[in-house]
N, C-alpha and C. Protein backbone atom coordinates (compact mmCIF):
# COMPACT_ATOMS: atom_id res chain seq x y z
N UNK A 1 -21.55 -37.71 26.87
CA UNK A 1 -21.63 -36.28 27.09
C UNK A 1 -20.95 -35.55 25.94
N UNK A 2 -21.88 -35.01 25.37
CA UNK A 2 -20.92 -33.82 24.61
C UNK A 2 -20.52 -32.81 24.50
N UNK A 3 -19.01 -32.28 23.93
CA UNK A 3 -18.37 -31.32 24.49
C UNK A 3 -19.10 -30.03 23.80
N UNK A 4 -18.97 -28.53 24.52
CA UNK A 4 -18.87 -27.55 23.44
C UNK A 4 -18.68 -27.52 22.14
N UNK A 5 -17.17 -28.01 22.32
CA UNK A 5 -16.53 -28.07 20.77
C UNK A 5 -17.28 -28.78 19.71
N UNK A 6 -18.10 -29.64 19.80
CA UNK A 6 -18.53 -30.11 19.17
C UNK A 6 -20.15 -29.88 18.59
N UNK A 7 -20.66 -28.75 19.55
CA UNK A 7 -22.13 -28.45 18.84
C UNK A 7 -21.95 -26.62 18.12
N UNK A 8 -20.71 -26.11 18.83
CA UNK A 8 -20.38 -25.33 18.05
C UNK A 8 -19.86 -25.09 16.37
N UNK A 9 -19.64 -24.43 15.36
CA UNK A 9 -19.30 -24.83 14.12
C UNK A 9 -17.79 -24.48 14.02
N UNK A 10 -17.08 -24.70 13.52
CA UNK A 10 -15.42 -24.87 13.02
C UNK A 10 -15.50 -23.30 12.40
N UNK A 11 -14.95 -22.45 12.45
CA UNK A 11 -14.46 -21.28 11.78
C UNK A 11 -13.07 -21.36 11.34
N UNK A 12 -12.48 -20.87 10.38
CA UNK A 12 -11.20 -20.95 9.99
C UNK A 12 -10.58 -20.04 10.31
N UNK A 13 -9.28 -20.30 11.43
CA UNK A 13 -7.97 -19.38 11.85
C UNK A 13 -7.53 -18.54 10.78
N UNK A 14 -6.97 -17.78 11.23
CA UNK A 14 -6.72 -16.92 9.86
C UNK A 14 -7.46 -15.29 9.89
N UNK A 15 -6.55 -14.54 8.82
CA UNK A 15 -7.25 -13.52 8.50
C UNK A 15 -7.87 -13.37 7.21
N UNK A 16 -8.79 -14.78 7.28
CA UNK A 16 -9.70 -14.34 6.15
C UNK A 16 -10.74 -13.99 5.59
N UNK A 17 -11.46 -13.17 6.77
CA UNK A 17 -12.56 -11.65 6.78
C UNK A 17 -11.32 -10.70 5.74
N UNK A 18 -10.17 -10.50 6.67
CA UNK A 18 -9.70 -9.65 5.85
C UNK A 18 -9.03 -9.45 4.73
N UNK A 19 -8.78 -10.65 4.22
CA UNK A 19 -8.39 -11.09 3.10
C UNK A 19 -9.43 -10.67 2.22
N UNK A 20 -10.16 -11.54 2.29
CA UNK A 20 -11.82 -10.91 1.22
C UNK A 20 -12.20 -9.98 1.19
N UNK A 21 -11.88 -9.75 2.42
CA UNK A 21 -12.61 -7.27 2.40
C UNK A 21 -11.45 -6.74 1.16
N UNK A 22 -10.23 -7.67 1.25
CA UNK A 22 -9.02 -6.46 0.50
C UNK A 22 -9.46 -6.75 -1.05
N UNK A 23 -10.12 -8.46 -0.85
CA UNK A 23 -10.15 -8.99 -2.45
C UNK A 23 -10.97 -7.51 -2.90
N UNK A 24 -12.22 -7.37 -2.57
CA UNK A 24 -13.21 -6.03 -3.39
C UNK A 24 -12.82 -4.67 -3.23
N UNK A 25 -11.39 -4.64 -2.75
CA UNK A 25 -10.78 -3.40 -2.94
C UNK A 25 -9.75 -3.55 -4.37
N UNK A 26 -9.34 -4.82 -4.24
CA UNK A 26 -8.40 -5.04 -5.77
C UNK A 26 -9.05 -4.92 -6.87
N UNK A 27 -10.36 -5.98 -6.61
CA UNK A 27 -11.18 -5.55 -8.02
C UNK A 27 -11.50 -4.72 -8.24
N UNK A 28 -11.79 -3.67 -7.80
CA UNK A 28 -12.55 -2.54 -8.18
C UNK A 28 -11.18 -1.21 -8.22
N UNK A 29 -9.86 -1.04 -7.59
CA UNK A 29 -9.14 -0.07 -8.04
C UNK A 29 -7.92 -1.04 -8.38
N UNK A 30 -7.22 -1.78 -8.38
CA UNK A 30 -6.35 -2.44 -9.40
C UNK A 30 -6.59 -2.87 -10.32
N UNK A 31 -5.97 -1.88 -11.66
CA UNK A 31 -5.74 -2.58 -13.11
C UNK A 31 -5.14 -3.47 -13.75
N UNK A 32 -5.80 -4.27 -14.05
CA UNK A 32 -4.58 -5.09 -14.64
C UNK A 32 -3.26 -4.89 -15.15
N UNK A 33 -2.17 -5.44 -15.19
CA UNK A 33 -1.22 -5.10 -15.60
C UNK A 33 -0.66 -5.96 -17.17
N UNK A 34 -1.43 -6.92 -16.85
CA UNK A 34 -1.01 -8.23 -18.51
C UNK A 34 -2.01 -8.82 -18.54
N UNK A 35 -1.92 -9.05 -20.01
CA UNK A 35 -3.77 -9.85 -20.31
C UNK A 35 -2.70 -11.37 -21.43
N UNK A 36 -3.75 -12.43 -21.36
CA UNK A 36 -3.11 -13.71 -21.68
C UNK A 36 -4.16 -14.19 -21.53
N UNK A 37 -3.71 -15.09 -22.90
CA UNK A 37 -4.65 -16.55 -23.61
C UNK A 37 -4.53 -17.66 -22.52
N UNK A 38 -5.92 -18.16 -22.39
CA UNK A 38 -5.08 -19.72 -21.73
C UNK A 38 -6.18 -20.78 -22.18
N UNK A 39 -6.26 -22.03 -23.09
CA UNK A 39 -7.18 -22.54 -23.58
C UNK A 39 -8.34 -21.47 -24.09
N UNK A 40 -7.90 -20.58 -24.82
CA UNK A 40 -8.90 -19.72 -25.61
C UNK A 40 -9.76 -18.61 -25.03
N UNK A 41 -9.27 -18.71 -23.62
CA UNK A 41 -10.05 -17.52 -22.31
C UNK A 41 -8.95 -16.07 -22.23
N UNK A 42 -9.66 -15.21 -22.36
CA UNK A 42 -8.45 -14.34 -22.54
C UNK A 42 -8.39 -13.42 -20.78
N UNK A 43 -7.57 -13.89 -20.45
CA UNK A 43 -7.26 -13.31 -18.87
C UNK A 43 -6.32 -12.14 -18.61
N UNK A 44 -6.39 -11.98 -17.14
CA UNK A 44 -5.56 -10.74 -17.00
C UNK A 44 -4.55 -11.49 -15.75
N UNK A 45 -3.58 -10.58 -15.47
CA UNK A 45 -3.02 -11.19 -14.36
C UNK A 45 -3.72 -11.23 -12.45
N UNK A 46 -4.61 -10.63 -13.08
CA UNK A 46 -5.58 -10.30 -11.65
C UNK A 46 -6.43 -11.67 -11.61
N UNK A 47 -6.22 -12.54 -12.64
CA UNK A 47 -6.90 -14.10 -12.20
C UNK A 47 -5.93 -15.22 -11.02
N UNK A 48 -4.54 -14.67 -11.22
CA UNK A 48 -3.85 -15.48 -10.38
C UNK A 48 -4.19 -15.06 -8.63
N UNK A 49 -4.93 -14.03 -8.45
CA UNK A 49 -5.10 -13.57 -7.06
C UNK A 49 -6.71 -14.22 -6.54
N UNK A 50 -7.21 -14.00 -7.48
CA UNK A 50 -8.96 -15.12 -7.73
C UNK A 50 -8.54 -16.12 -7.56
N UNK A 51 -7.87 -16.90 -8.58
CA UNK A 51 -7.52 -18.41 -7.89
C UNK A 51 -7.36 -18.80 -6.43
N UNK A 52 -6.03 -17.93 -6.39
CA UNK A 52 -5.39 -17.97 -4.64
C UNK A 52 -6.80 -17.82 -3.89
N UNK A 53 -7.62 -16.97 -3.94
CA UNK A 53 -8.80 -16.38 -3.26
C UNK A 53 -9.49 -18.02 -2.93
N UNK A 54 -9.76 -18.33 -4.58
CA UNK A 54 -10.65 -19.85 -4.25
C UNK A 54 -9.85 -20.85 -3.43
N UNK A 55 -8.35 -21.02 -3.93
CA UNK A 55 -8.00 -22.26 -2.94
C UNK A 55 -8.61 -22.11 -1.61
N UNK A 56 -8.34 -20.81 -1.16
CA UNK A 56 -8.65 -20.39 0.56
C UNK A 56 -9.73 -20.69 0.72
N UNK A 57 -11.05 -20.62 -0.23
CA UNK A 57 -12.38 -20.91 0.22
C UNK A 57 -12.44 -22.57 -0.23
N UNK A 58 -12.03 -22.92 -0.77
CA UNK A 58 -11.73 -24.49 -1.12
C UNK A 58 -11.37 -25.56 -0.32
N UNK A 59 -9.90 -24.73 0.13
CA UNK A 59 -9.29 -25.60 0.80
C UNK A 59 -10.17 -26.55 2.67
N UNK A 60 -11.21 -25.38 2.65
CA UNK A 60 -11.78 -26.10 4.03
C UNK A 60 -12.93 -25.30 3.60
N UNK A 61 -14.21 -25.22 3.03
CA UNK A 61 -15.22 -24.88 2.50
C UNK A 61 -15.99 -24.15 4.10
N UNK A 62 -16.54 -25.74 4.54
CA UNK A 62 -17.51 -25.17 5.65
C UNK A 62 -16.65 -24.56 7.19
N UNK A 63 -15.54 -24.27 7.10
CA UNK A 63 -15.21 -23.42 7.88
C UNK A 63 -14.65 -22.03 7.52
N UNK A 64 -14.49 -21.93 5.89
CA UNK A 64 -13.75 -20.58 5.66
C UNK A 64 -14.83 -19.89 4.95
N UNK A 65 -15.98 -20.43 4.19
CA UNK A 65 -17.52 -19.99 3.81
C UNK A 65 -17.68 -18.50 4.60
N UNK A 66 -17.84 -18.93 6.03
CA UNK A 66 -18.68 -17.99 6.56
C UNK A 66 -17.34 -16.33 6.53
N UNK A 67 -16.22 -16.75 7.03
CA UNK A 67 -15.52 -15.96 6.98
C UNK A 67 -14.97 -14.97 5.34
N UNK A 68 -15.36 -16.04 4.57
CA UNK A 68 -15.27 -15.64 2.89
C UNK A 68 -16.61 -14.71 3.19
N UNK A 69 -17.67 -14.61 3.05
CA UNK A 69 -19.10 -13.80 3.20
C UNK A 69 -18.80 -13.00 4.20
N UNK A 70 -18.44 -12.90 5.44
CA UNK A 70 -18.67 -11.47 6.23
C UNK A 70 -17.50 -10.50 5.39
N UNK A 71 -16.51 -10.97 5.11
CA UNK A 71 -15.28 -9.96 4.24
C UNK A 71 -15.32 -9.46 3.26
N UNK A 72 -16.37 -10.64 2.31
CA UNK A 72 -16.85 -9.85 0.94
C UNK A 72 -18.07 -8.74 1.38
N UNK A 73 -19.14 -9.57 2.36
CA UNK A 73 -19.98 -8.23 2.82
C UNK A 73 -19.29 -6.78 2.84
N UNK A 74 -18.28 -6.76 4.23
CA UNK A 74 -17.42 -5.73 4.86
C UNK A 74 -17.04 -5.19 3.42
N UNK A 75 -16.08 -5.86 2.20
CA UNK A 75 -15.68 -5.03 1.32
C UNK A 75 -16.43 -4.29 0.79
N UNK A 76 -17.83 -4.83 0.20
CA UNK A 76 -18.97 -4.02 -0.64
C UNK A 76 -19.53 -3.18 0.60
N UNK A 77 -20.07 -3.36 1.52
CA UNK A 77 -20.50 -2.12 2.54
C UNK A 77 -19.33 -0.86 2.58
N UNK A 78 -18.42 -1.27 2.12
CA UNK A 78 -17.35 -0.21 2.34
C UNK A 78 -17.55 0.73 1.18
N UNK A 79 -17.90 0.21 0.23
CA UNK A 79 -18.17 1.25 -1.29
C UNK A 79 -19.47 1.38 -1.43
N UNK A 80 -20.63 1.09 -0.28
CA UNK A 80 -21.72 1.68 -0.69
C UNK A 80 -22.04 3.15 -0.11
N UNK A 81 -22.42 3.96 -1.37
CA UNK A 81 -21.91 5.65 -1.09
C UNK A 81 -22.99 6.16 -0.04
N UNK A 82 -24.36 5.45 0.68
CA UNK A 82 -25.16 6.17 1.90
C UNK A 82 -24.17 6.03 3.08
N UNK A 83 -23.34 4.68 3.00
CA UNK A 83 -22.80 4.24 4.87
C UNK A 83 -21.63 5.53 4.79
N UNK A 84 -21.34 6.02 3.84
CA UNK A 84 -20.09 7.02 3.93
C UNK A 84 -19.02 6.60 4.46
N UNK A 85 -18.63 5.34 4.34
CA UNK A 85 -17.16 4.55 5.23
C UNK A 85 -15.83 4.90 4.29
N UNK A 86 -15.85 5.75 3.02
CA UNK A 86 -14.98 5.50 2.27
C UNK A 86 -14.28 7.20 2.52
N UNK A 87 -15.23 7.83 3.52
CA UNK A 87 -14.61 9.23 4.32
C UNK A 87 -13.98 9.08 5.32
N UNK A 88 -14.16 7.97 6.31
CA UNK A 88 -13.42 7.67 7.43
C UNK A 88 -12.17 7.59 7.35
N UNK A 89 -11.13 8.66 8.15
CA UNK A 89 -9.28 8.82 8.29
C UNK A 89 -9.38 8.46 9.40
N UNK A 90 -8.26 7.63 9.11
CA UNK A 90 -7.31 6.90 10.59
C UNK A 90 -6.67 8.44 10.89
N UNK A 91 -6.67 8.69 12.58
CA UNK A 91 -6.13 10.05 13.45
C UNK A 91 -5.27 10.00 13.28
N UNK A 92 -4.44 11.69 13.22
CA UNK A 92 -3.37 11.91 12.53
C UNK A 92 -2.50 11.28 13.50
N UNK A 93 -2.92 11.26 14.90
CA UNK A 93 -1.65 10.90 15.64
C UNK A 93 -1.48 9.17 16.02
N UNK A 94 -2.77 8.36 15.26
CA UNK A 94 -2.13 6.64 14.83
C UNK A 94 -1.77 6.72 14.03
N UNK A 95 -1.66 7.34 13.36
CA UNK A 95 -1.01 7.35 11.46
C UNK A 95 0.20 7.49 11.97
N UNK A 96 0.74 8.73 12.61
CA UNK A 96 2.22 9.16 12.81
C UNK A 96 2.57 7.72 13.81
N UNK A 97 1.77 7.34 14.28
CA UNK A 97 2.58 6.44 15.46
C UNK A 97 2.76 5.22 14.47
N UNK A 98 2.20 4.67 14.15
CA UNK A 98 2.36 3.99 13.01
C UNK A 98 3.29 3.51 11.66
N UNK A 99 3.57 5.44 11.28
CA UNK A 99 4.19 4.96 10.62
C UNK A 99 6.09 5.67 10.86
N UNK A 100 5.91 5.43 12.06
CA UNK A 100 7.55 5.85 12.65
C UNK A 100 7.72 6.78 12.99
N UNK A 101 7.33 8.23 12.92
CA UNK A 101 7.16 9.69 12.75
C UNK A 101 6.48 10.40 11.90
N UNK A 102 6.97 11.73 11.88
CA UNK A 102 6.50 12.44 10.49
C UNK A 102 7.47 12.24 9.24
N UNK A 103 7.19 12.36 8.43
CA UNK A 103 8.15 11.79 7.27
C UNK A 103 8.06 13.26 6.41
N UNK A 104 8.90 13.70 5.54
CA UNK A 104 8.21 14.40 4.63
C UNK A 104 7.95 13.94 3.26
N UNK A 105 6.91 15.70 2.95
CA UNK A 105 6.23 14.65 1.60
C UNK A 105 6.43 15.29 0.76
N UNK A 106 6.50 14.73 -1.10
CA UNK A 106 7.23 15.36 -2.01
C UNK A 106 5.77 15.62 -2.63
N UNK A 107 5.74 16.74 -3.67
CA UNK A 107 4.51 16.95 -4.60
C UNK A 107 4.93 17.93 -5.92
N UNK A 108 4.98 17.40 -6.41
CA UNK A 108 5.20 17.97 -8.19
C UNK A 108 6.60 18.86 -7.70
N UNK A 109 7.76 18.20 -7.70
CA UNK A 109 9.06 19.09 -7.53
C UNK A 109 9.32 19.74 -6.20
N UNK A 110 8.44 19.31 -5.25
CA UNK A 110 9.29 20.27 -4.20
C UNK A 110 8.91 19.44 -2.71
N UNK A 111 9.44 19.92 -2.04
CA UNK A 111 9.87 18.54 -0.73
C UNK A 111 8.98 19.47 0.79
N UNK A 112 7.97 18.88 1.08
CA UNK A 112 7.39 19.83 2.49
C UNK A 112 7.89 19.17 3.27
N UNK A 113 8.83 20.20 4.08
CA UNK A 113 9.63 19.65 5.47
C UNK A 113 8.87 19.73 6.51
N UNK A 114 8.37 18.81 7.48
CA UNK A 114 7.43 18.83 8.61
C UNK A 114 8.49 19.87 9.41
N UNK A 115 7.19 20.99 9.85
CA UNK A 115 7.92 22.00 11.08
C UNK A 115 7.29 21.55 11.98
N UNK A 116 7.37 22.86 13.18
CA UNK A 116 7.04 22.72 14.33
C UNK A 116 5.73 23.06 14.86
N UNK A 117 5.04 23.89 13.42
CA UNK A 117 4.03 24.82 13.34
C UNK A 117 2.96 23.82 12.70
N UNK A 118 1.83 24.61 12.60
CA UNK A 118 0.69 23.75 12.03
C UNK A 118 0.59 23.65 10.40
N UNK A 119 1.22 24.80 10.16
CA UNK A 119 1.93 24.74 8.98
C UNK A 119 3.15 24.06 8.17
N UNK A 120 2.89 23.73 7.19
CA UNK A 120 4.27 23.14 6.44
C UNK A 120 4.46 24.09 5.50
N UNK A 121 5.77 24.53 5.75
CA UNK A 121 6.49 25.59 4.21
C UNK A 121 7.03 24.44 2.85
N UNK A 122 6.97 24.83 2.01
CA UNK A 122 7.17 24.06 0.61
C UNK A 122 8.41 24.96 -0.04
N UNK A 123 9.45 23.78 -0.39
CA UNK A 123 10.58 24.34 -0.79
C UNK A 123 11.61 23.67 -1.58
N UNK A 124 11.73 24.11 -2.71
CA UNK A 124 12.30 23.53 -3.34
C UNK A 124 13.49 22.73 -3.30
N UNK A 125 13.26 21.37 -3.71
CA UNK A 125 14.30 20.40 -3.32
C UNK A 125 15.87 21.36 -3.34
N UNK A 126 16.16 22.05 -4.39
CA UNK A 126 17.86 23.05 -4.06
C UNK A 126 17.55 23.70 -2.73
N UNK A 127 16.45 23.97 -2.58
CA UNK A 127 16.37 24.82 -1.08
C UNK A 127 16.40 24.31 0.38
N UNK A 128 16.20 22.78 -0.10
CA UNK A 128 15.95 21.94 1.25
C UNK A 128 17.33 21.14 1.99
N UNK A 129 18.16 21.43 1.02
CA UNK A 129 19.77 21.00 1.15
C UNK A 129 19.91 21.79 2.07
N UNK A 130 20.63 20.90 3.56
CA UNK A 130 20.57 21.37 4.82
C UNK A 130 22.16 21.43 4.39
N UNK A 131 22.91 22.86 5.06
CA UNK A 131 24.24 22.92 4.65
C UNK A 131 25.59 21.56 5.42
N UNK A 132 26.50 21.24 4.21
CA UNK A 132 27.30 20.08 4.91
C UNK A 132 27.87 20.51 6.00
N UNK A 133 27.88 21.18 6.58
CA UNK A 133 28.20 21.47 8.01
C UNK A 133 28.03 20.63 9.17
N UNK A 134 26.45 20.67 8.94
CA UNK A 134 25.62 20.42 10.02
C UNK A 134 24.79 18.99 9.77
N UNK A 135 25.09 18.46 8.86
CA UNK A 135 24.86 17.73 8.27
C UNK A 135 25.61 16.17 7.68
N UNK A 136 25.58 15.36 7.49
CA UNK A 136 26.26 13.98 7.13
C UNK A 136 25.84 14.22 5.67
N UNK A 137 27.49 14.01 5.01
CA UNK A 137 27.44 13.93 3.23
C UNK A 137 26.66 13.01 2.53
N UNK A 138 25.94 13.21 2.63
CA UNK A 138 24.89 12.14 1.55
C UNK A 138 25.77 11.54 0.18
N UNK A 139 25.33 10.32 0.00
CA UNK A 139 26.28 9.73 -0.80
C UNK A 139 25.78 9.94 -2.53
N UNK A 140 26.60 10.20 -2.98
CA UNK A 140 26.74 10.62 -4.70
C UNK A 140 25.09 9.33 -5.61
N UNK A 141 24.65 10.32 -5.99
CA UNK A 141 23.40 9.21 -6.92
C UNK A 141 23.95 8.28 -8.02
N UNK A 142 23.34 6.86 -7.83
CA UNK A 142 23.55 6.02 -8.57
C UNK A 142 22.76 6.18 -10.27
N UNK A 143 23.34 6.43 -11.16
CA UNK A 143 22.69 6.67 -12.61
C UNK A 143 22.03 5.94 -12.50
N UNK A 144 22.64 4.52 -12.48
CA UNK A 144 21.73 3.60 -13.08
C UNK A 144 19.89 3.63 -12.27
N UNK A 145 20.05 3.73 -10.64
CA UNK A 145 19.15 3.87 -10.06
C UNK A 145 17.97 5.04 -10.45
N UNK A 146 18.97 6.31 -10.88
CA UNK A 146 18.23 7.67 -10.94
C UNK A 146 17.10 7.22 -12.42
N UNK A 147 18.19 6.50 -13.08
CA UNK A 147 17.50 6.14 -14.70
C UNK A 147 16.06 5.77 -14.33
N UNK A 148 16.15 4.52 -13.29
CA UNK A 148 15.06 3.24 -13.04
C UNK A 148 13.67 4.18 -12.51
N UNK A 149 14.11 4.90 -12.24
CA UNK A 149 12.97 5.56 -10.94
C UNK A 149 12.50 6.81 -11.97
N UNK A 150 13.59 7.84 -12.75
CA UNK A 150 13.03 8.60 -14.11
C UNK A 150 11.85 7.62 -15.04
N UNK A 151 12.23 6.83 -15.11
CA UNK A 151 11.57 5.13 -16.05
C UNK A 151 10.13 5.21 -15.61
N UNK A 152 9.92 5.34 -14.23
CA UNK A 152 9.02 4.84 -13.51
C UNK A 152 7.57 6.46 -13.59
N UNK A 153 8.66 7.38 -14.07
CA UNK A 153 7.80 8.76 -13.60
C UNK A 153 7.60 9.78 -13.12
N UNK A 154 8.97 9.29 -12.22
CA UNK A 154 9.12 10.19 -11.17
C UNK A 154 10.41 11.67 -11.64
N UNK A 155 9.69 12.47 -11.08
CA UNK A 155 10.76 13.53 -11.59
C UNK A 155 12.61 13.71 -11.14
N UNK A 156 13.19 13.78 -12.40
CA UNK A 156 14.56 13.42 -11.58
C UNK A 156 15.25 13.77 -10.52
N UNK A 157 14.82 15.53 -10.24
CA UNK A 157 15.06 15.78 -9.12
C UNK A 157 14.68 15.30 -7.65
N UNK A 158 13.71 15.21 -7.87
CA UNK A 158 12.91 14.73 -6.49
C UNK A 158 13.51 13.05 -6.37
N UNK A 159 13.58 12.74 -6.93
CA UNK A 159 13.77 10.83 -7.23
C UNK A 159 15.54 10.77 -7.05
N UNK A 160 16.33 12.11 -7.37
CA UNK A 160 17.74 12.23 -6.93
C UNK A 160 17.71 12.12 -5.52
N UNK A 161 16.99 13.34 -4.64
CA UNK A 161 17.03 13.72 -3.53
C UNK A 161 16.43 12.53 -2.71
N UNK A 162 14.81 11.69 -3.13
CA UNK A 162 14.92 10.31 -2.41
C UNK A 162 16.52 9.07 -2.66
N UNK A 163 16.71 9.07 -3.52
CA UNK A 163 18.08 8.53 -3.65
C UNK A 163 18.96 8.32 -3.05
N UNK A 164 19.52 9.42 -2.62
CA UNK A 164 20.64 10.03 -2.09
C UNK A 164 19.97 9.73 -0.32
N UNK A 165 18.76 10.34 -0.08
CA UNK A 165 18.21 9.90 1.23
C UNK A 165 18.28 8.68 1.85
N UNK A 166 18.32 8.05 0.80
CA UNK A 166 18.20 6.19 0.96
C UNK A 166 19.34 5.52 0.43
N UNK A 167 20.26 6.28 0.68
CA UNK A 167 21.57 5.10 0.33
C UNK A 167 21.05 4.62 -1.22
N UNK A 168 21.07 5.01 -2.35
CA UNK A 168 20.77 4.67 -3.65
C UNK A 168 19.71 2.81 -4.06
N UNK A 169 19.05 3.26 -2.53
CA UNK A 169 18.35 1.99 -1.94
C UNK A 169 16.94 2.21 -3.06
N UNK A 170 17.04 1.82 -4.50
CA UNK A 170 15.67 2.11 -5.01
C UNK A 170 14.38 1.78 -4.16
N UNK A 171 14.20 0.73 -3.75
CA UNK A 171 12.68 0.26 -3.01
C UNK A 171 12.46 1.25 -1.84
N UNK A 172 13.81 1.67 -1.13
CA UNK A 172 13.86 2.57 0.13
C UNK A 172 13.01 3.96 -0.45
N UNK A 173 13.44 4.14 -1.79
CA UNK A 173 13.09 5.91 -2.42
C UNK A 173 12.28 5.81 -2.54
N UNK A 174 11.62 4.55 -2.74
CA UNK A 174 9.80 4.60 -3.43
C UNK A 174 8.92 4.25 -2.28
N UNK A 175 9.56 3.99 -1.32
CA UNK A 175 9.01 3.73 -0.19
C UNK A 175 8.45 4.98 0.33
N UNK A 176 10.33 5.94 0.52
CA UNK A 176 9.73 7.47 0.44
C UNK A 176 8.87 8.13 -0.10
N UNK A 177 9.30 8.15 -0.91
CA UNK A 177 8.47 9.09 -1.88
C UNK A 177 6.59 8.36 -1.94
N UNK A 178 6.49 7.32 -1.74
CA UNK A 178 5.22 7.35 -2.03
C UNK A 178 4.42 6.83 -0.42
């Protein structure tokens, strides 16, 4: 007698539909960051994520095949411009649940504080300094940090004020801020 399990086909555990949907989002908006010789092939660093890609389809062929093809499908259906999938927003209120609350957001020098209204007022980071009163002293900015994050682009003020928000926690500020 034979079982189910056995006239059915093996699929591979894992998330790797979604792995492959993300691969044709890398290729197509991540730039390379370093390009390099290797036996006379001139590469970028975006080959070390292709590789990884193949072991996964390698490593167990006829069970991760099918799941490699519906993810690369899903990725390219996602950038073809009739299905319009590349308009679809996640609702404002899974986004907020999601991502902890409302956060605020910085844009060319100045800090929008989420109100209560449907509106957000925009105000300049000196303006958004809630008085020490009422408030916990935020701790003094680290140069060296303020330098790393100026380095990076970001304007010093705004990149002070994530700073100082985050305990001079650089990854915390860029977390913020972006």
């Amino acid at each position: 007698m034979l079982t189910l399990g056995l006239l059915l086909p093996r699929y591979a555990a894992g998330p790797y539909s979604f792995i492959f949907t993300s691969l044709v989002e890398y290729t197509l908006n991540v730039p390379p960051a370093t390009h390099f010789d290797l036996f006379g092939w001139r590469l970028t660093d975006k080959a070390f994520v292709y590789l990884a890609a193949l072991q996964l389809l390698w490593s167990s062929p006829r069970s991760s095949a099918p799941a490699c093809l519906t993810g690369l499908l899903f990725g390219a259906a996602y950038w073809v411009a009739p299905l319009g999938l590349q308009r679809l927003k996640i609702p404002a209120a899974l986004a907020t649940l999601l991502h902890g609350g409302p956060r605020p957001q910085v844009r060319a020098g100045q800090l929008a504080q989420p109100s209560s209204g449907s509106s957000s007022q925009m105000r300049s980071p000196s303006q958004a300094q809630v008085p020490a009163a009422s408030a916990p002293q935020l701790p003094e900015v680290s140069h060296e940090a303020l330098e790393q994050m100026a380095a990076m682009g970001f304007d010093r003020d705004i990149a002070a004020q994530a700073l100082q928000q985050n305990n001079n926690d650089v990854s915390a500020a860029l977390t913020f801020l972006v």
